[in-house]
PDB file of N, CA and C in Angstrom:
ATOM      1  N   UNK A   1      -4.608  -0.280 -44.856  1.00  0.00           N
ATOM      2  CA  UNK A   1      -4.715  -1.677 -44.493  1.00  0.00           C
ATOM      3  C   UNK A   1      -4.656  -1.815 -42.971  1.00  0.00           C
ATOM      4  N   UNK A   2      -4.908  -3.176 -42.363  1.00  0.00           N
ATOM      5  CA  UNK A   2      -5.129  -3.083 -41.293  1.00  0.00           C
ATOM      6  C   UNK A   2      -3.451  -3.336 -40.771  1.00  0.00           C
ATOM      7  N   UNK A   3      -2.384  -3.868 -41.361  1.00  0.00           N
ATOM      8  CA  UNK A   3      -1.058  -4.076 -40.909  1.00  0.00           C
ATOM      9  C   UNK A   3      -0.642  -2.447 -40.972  1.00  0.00           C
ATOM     10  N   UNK A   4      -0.969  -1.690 -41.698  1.00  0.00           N
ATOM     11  CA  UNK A   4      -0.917  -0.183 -41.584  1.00  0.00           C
ATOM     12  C   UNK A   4      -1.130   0.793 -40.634  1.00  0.00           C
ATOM     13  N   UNK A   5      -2.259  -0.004 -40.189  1.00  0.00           N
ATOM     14  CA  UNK A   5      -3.014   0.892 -39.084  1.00  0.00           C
ATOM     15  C   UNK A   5      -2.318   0.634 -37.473  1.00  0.00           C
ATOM     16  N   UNK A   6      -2.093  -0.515 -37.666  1.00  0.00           N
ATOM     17  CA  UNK A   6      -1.083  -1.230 -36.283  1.00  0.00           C
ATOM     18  C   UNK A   6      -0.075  -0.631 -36.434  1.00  0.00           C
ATOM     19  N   UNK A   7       0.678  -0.801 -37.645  1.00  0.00           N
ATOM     20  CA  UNK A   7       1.980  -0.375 -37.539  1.00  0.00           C
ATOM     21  C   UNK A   7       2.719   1.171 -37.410  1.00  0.00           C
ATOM     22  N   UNK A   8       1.871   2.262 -37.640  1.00  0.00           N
ATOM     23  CA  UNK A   8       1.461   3.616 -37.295  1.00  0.00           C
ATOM     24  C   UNK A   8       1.204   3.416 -35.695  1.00  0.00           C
ATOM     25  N   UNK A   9       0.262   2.628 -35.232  1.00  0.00           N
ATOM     26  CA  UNK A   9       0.366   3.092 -33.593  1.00  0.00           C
ATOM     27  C   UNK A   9       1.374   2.906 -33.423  1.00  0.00           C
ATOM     28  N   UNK A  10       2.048   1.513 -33.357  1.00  0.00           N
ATOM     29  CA  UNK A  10       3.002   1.124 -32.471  1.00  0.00           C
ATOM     30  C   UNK A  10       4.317   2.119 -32.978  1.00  0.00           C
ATOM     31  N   UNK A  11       4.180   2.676 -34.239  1.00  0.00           N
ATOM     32  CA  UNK A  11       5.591   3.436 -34.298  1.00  0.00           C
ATOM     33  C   UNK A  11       5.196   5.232 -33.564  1.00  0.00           C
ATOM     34  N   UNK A  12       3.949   5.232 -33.652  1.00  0.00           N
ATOM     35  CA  UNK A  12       4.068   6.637 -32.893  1.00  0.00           C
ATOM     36  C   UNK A  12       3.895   6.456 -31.473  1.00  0.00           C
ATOM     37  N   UNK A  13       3.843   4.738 -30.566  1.00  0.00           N
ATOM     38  CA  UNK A  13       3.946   4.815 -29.147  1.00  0.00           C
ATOM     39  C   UNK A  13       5.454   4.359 -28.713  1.00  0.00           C
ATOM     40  N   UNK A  14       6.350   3.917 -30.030  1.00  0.00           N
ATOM     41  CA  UNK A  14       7.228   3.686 -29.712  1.00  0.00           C
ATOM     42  C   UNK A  14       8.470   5.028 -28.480  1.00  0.00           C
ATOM     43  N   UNK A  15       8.801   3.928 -27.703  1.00  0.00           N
ATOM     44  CA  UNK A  15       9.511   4.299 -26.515  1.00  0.00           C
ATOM     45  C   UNK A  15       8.881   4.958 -25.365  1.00  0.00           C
ATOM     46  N   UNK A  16       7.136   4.972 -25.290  1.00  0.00           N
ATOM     47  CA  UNK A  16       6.631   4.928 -24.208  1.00  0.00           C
ATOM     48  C   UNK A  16       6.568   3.166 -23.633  1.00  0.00           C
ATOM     49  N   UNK A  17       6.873   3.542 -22.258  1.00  0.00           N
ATOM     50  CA  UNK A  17       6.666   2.058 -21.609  1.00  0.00           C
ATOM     51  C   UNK A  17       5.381   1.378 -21.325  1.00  0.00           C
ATOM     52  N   UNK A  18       4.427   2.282 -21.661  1.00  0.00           N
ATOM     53  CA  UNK A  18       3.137   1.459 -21.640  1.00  0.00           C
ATOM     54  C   UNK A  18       2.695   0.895 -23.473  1.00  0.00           C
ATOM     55  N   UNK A  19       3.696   0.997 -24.252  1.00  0.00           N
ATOM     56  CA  UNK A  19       3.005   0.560 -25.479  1.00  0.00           C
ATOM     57  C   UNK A  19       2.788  -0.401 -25.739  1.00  0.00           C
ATOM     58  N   UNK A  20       3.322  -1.474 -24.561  1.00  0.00           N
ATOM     59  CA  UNK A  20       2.815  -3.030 -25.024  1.00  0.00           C
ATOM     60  C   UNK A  20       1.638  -3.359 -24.233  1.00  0.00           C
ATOM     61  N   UNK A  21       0.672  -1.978 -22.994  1.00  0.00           N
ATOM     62  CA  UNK A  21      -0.337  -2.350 -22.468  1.00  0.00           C
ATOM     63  C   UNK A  21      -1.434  -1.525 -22.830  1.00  0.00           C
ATOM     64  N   UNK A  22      -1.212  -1.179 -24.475  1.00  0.00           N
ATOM     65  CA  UNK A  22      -2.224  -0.292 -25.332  1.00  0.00           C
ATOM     66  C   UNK A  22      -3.054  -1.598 -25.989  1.00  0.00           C
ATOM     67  N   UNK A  23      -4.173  -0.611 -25.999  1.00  0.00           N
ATOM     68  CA  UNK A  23      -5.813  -1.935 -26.787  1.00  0.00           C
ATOM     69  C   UNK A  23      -5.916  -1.029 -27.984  1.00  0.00           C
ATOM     70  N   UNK A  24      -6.138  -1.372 -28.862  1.00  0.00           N
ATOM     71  CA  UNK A  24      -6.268  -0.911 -30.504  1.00  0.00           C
ATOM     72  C   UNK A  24      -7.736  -1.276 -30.650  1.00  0.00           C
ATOM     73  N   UNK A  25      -8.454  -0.128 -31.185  1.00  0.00           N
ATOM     74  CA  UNK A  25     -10.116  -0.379 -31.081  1.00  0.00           C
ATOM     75  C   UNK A  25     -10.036   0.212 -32.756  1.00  0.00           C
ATOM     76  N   UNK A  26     -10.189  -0.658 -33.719  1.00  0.00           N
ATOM     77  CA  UNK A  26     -10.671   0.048 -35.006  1.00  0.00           C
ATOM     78  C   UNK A  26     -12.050  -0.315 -34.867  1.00  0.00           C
ATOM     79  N   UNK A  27     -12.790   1.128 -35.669  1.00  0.00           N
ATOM     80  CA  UNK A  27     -14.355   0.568 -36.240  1.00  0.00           C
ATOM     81  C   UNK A  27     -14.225   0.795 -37.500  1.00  0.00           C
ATOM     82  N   UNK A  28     -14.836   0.332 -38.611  1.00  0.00           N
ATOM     83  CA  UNK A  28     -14.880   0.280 -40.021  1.00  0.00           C
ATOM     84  C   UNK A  28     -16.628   0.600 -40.375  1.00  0.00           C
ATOM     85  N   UNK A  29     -16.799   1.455 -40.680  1.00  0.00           N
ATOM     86  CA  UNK A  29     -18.507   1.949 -40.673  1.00  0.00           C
ATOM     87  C   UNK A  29     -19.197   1.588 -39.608  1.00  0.00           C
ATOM     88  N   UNK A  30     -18.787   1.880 -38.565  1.00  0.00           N
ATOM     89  CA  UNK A  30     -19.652   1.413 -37.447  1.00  0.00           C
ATOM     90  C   UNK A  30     -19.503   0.225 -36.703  1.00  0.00           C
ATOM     91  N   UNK A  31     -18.994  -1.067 -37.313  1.00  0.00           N
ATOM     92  CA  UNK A  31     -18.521  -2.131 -36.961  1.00  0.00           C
ATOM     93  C   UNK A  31     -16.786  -1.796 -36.021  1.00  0.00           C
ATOM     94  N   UNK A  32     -17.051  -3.065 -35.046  1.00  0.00           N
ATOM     95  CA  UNK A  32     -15.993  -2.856 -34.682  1.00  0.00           C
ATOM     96  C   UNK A  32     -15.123  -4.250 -35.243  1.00  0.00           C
ATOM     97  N   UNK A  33     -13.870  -4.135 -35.795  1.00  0.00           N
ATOM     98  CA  UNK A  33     -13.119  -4.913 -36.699  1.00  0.00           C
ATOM     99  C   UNK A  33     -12.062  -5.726 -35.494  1.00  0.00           C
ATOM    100  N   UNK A  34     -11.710  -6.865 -35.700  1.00  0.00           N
ATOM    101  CA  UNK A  34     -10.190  -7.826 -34.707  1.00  0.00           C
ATOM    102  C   UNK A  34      -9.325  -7.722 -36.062  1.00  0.00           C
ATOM    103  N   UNK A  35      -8.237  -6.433 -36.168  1.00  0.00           N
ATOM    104  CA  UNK A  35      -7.326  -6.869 -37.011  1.00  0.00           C
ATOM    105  C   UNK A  35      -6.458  -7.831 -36.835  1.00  0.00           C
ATOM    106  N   UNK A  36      -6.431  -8.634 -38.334  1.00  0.00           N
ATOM    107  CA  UNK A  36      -5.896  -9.493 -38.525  1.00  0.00           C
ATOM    108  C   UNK A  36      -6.783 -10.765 -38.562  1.00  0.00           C
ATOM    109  N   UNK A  37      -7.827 -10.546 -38.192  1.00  0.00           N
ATOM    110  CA  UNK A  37      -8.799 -12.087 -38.019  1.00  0.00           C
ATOM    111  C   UNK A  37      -9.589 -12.248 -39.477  1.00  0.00           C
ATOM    112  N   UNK A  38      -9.661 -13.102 -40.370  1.00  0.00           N
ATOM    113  CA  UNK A  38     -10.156 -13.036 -41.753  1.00  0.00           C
ATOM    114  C   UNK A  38      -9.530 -12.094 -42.661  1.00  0.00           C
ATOM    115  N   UNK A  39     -10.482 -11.627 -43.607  1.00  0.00           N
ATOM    116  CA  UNK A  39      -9.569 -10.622 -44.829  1.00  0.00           C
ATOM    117  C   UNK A  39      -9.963  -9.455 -44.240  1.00  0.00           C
ATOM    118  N   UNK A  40      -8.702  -8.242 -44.931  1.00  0.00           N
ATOM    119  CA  UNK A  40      -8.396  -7.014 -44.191  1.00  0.00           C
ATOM    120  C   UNK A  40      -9.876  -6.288 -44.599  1.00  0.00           C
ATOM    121  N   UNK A  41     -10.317  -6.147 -43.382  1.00  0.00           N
ATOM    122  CA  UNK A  41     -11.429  -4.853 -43.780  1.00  0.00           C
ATOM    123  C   UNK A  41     -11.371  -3.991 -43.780  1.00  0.00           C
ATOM    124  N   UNK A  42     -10.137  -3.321 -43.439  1.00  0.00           N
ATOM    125  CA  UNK A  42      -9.733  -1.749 -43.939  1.00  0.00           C
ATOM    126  C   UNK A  42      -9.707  -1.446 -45.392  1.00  0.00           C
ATOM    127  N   UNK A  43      -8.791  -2.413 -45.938  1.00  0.00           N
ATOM    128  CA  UNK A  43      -8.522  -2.291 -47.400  1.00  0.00           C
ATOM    129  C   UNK A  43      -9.741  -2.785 -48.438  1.00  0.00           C
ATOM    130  N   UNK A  44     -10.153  -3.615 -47.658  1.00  0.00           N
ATOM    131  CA  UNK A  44     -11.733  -4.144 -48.687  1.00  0.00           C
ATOM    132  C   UNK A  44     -12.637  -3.189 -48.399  1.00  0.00           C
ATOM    133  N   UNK A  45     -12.549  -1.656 -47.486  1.00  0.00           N
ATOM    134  CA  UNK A  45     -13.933  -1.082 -47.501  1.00  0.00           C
ATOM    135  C   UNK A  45     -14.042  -0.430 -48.555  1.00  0.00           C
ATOM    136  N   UNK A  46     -15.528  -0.058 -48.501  1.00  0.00           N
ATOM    137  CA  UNK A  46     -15.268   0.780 -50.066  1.00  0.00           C
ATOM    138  C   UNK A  46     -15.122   2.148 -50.003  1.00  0.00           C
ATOM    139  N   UNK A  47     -14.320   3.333 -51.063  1.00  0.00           N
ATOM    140  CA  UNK A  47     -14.183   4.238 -50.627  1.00  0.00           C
ATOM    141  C   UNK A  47     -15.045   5.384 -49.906  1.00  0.00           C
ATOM    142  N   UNK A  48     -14.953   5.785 -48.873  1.00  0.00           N
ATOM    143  CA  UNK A  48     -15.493   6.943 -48.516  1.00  0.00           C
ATOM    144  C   UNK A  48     -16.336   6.119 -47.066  1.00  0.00           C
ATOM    145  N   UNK A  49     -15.962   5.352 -46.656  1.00  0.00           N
ATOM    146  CA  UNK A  49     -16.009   4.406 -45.345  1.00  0.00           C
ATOM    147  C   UNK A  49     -15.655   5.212 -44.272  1.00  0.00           C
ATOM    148  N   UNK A  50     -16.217   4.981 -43.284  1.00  0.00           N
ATOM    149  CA  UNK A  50     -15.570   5.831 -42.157  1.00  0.00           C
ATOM    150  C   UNK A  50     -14.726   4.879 -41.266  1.00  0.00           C
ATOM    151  N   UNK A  51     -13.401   5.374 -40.552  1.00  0.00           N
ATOM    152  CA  UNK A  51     -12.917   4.333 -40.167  1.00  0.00           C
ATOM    153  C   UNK A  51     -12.499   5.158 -39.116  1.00  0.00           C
ATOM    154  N   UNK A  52     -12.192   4.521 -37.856  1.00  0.00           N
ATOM    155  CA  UNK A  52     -11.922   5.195 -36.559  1.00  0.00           C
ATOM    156  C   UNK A  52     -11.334   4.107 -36.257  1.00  0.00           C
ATOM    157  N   UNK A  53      -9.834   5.102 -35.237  1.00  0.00           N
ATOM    158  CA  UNK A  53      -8.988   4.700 -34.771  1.00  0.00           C
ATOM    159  C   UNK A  53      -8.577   4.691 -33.694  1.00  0.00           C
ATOM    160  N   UNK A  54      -9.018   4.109 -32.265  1.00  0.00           N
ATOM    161  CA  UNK A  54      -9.153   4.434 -30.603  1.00  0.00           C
ATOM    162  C   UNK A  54      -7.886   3.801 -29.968  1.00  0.00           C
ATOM    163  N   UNK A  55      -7.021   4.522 -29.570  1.00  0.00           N
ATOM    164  CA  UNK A  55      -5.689   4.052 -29.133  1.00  0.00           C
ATOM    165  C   UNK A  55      -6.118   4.297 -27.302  1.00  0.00           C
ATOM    166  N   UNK A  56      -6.558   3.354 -26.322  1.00  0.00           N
ATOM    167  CA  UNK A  56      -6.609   3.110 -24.558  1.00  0.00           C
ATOM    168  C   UNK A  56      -5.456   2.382 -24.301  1.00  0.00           C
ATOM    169  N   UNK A  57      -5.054   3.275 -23.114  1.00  0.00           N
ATOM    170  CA  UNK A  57      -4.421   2.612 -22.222  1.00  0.00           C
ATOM    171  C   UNK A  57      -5.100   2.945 -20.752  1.00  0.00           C
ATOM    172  N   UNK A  58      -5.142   2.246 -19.846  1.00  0.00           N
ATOM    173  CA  UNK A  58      -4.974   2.319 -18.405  1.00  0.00           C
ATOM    174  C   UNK A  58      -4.220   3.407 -17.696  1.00  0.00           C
ATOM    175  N   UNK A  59      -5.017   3.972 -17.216  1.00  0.00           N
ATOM    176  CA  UNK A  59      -3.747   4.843 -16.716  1.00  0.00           C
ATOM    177  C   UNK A  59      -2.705   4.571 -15.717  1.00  0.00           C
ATOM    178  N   UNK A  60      -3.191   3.475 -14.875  1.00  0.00           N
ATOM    179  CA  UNK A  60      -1.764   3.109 -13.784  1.00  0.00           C
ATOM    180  C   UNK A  60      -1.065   2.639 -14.654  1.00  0.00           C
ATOM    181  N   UNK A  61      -1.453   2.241 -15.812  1.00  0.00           N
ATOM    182  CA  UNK A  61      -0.008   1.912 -16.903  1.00  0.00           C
ATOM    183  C   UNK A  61       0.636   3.409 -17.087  1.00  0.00           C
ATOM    184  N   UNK A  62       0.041   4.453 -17.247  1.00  0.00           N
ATOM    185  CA  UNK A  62       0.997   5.459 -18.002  1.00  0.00           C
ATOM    186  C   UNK A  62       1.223   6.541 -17.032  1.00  0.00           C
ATOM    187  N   UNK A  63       0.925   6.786 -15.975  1.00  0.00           N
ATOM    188  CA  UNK A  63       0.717   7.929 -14.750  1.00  0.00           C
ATOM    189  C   UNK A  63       0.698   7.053 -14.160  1.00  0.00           C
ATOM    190  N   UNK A  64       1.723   7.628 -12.810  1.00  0.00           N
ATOM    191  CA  UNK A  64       1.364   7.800 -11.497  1.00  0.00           C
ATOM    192  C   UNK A  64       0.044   8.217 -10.986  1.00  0.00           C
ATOM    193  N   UNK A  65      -0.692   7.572  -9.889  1.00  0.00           N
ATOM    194  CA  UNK A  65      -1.552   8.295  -9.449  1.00  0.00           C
ATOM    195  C   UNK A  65      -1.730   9.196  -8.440  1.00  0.00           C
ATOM    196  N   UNK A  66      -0.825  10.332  -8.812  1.00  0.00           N
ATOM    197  CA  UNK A  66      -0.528  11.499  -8.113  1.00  0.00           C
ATOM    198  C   UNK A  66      -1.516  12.250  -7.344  1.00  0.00           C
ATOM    199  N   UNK A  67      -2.656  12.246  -7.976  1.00  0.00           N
ATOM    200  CA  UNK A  67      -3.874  13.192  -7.641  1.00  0.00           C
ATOM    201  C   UNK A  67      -4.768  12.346  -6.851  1.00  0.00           C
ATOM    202  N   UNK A  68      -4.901  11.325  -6.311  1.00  0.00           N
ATOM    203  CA  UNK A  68      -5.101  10.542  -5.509  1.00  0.00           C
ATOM    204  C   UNK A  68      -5.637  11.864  -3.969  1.00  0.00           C
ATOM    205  N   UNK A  69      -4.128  12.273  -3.717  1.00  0.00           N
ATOM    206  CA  UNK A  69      -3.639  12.832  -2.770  1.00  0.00           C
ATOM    207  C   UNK A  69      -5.121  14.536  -2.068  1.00  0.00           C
ATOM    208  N   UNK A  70      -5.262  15.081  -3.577  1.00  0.00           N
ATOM    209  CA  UNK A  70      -6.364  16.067  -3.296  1.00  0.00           C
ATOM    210  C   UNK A  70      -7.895  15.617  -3.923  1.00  0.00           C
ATOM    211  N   UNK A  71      -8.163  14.287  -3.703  1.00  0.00           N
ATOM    212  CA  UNK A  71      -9.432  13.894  -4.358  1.00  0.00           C
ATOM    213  C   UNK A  71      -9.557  13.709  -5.356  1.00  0.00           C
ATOM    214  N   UNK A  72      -8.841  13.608  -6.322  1.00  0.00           N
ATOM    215  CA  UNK A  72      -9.149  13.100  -7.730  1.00  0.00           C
ATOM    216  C   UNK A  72      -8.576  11.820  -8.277  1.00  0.00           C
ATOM    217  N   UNK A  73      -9.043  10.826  -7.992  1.00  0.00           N
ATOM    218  CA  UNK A  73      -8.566   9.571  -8.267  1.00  0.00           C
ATOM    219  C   UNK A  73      -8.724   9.159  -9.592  1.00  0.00           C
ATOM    220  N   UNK A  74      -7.561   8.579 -10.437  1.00  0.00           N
ATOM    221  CA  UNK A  74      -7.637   8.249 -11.540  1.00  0.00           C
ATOM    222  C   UNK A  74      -7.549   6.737 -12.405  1.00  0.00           C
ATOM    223  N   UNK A  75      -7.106   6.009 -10.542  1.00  0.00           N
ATOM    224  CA  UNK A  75      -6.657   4.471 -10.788  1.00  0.00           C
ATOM    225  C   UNK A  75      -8.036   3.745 -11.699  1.00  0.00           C
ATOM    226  N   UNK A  76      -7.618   3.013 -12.353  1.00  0.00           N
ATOM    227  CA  UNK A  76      -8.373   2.118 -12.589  1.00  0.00           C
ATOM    228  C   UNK A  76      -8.969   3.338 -14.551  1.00  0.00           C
ATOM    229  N   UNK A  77      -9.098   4.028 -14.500  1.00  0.00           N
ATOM    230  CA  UNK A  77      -9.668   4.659 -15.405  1.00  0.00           C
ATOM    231  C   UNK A  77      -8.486   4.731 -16.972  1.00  0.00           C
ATOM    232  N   UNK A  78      -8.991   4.850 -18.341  1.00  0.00           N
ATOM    233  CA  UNK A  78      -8.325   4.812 -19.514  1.00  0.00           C
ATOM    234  C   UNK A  78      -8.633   6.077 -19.917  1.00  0.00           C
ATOM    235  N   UNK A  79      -7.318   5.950 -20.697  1.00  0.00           N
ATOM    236  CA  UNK A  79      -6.872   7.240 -21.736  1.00  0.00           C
ATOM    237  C   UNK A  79      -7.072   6.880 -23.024  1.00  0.00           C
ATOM    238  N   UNK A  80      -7.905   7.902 -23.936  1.00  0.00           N
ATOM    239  CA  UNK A  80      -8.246   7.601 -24.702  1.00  0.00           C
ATOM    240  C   UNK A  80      -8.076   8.602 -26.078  1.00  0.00           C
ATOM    241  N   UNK A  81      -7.488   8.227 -27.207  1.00  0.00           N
ATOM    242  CA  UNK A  81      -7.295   9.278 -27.907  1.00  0.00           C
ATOM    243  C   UNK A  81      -7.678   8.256 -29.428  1.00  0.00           C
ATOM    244  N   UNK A  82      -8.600   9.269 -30.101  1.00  0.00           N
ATOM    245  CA  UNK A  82      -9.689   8.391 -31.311  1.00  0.00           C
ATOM    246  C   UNK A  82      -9.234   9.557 -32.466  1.00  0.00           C
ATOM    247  N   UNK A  83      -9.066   8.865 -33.435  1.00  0.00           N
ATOM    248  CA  UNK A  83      -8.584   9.269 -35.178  1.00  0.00           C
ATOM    249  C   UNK A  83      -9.821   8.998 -35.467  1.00  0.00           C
ATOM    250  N   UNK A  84     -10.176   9.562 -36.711  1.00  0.00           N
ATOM    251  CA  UNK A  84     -11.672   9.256 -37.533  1.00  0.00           C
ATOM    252  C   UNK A  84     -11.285   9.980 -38.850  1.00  0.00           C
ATOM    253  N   UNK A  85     -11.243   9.073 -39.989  1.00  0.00           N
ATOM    254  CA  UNK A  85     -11.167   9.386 -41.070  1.00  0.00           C
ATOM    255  C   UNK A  85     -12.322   8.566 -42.484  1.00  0.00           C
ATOM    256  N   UNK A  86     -12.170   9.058 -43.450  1.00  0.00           N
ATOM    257  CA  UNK A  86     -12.662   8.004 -44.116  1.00  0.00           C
ATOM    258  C   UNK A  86     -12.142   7.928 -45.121  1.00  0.00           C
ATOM    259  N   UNK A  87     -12.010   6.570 -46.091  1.00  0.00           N
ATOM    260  CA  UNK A  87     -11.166   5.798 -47.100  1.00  0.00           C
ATOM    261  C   UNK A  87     -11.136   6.933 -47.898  1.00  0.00           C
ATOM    262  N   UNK A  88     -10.207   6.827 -48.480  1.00  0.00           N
ATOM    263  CA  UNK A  88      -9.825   7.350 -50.098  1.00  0.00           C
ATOM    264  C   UNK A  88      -9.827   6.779 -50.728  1.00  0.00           C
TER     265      UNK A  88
END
């Protein structure tokens, strides 16, 4: 479900300090879904759906921008780490 899928990030970002400046990107077959807006389209897909799960943050939210210093600037740029599964 989609209260499922939220509630898994936020408990595996729990006690990093950037977890309240994380963006939650689900797609549901290709579509990209606003959980919580209308009925759950996680749980209404039908089985064998592909569903992807894109957890960004910013990085001046989560790093220092240390590397600044020898040319590699990172301000302004996101971190990005994507789940991809499909329904059972």
């Amino acid at each position: 479900t989609e209260a499922s899928v939220v509630a898994t990030v936020d408990n595996a970002l729990a006690g990093w300090s950037w977890k309240a400046d994380r963006e939650l990107v689900v797609v549901v077959d290709g579509v990209k879904i606003d959980p919580f807006v209308g009925p759950d389209q996680i749980a209404n897909a039908p089985t064998g759906s592909v569903i992807s799960v894109s957890v960004n943050v910013k990085t001046d939210k989560a790093a220092p921008n240390l590397l600044k210093w020898i040319g590699i600037d990172t301000a302004g740029k996101d971190l990005t780490t994507t789940y991809v599964t499909r329904k059972e």
